[in-house]
N, C-alpha and C. Protein backbone atom coordinates (compact mmCIF):
# COMPACT_ATOMS: atom_id res chain seq x y z
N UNK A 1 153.53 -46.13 64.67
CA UNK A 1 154.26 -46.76 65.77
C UNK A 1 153.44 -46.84 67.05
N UNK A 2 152.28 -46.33 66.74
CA UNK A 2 151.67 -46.25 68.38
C UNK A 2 150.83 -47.31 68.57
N UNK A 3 150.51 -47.80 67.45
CA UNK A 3 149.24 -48.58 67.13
C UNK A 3 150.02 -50.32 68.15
N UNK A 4 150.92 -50.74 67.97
CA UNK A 4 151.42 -51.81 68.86
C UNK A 4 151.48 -51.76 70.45
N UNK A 5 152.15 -50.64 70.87
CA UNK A 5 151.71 -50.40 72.30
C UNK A 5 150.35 -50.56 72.68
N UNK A 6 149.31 -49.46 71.65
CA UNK A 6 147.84 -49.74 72.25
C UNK A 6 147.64 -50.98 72.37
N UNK A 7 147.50 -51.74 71.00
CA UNK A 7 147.40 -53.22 70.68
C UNK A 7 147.70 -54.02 71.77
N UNK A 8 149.00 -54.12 72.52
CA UNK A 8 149.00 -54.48 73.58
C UNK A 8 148.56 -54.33 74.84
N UNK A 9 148.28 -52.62 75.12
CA UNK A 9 147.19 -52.46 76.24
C UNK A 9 146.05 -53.01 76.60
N UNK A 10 145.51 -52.84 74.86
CA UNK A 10 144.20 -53.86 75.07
C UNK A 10 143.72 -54.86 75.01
N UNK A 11 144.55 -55.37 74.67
CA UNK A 11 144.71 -57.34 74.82
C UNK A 11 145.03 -57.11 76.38
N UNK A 12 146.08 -56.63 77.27
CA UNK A 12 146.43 -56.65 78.73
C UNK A 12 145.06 -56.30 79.47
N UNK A 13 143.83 -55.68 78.61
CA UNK A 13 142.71 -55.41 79.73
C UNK A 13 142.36 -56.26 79.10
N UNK A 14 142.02 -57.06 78.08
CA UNK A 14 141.36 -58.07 77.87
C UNK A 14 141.35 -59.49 78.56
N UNK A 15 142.60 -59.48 79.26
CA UNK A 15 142.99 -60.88 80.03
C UNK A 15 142.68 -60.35 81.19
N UNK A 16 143.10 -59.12 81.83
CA UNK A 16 142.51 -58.75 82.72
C UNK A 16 140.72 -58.81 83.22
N UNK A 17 140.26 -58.71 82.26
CA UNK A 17 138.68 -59.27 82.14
C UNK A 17 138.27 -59.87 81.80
N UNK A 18 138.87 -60.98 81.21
CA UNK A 18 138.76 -62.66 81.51
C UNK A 18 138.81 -62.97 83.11
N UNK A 19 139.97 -62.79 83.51
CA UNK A 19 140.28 -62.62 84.91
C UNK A 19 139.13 -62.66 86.14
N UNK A 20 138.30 -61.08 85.25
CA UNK A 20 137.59 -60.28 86.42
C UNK A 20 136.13 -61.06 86.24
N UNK A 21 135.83 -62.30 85.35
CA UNK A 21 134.38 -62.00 84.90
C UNK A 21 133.74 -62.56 85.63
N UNK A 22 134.44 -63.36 86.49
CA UNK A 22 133.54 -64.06 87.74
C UNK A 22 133.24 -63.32 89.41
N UNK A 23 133.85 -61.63 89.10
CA UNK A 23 133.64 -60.82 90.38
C UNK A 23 132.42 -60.07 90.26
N UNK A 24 132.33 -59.53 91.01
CA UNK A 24 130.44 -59.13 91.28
C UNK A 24 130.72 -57.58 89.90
N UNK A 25 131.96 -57.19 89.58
CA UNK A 25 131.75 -55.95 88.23
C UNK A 25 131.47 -56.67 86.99
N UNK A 26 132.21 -57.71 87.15
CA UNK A 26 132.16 -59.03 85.87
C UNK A 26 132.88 -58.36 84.86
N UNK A 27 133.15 -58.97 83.69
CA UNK A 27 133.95 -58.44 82.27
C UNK A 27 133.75 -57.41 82.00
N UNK A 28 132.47 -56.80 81.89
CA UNK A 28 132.71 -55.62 80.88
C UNK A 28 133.20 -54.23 82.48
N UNK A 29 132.33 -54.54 83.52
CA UNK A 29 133.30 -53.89 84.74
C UNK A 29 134.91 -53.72 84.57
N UNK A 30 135.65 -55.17 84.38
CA UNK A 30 137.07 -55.03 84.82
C UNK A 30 137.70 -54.87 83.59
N UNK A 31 137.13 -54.77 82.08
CA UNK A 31 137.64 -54.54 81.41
C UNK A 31 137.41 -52.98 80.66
N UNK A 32 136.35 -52.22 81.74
CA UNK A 32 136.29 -50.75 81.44
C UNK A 32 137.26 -50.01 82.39
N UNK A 33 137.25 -50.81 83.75
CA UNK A 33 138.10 -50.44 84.93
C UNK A 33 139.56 -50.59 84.43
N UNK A 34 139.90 -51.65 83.97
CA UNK A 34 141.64 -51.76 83.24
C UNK A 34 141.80 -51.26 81.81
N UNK A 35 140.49 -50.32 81.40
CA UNK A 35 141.05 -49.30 80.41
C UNK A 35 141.55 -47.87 80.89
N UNK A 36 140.50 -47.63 82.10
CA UNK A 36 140.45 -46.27 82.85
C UNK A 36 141.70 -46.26 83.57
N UNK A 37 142.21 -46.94 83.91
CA UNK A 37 142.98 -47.37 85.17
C UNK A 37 143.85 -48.21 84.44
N UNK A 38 145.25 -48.42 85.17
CA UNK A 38 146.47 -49.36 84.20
C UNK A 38 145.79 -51.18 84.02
N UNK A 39 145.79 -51.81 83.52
CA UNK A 39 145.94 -53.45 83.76
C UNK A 39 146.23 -53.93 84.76
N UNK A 40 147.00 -53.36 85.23
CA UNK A 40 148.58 -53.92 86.22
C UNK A 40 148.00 -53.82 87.81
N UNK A 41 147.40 -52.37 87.33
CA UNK A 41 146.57 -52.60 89.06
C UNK A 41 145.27 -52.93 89.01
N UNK A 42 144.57 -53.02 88.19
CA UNK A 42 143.51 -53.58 88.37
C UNK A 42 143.51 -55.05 88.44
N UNK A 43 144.25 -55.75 87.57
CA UNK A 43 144.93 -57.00 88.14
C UNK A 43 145.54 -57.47 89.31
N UNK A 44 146.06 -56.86 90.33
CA UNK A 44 146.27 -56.77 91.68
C UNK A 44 145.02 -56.50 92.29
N UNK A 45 144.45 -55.56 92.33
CA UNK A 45 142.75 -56.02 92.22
C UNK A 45 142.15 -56.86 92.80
N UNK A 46 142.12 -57.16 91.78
CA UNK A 46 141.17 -58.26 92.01
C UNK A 46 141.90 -59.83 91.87
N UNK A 47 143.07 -59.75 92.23
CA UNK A 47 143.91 -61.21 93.05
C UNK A 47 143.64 -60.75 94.25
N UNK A 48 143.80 -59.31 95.02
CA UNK A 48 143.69 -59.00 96.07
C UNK A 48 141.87 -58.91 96.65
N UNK A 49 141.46 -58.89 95.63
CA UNK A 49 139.46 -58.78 96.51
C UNK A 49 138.87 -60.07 96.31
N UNK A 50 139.43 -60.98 95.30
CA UNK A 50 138.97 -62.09 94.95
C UNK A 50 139.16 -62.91 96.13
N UNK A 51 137.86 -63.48 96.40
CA UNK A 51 138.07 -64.94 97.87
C UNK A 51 138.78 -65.82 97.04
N UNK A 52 139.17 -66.40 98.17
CA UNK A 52 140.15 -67.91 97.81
C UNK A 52 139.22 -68.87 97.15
N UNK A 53 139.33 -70.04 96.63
CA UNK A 53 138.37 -71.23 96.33
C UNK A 53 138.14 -72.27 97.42
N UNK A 54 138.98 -72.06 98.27
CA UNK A 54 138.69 -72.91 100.22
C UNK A 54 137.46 -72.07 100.58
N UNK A 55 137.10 -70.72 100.18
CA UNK A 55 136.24 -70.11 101.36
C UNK A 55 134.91 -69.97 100.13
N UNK A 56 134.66 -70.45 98.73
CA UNK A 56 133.82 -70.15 97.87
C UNK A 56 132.77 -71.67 98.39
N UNK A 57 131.33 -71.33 98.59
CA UNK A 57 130.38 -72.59 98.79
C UNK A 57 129.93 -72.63 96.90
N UNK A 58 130.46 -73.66 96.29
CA UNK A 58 129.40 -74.19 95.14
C UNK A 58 128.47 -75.02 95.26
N UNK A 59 127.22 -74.01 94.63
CA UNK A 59 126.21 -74.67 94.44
C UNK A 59 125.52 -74.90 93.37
N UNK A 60 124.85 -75.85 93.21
CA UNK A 60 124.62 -76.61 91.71
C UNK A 60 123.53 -76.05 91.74
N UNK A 61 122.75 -75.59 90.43
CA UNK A 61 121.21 -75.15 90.69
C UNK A 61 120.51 -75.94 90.23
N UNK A 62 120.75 -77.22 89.67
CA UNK A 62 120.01 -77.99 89.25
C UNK A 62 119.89 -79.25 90.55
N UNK A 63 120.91 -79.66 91.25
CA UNK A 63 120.98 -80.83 92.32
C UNK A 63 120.57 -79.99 93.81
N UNK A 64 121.17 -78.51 93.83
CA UNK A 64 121.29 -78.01 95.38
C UNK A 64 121.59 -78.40 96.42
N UNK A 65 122.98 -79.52 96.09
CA UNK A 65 124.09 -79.90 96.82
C UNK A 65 125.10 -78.87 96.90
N UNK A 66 125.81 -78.89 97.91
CA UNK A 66 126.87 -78.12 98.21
C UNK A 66 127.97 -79.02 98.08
N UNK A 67 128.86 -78.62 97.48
CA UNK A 67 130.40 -79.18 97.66
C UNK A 67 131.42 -78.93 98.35
């Protein structure tokens, strides 16, 4: 019976580090951090440390235009 709860924990850090893989810990960071630590807040997290996409400059490395 325990084996479904885990099952679900770790799929919940797994989306959670999908989530995280574009922050400076990246995937295997937020998905060691939301094993150590619940999902739930590490997911608040990093909605909460993550910049907005208004304040992100992309840059192309092949053109080195800014958008």
């Amino acid at each position: 019976m325990i084996v479904i709860p885990t099952f679900v924990y770790v799929v919940l850090c797994l989306l959670v580090a999908y989530r995280g893989r574009r922050t400076h810990i990246g995937y295997l960071g937020s998905f060691l951090l939301s094993l150590f630590i619940t999902p739930v807040i590490v997911f608040v997290g990093l909605l909460l440390l993550t910049p907005s996409p208004e304040n992100v400059e992309i840059v192309y490395r092949g053109d080195k235009q800014k958008v």
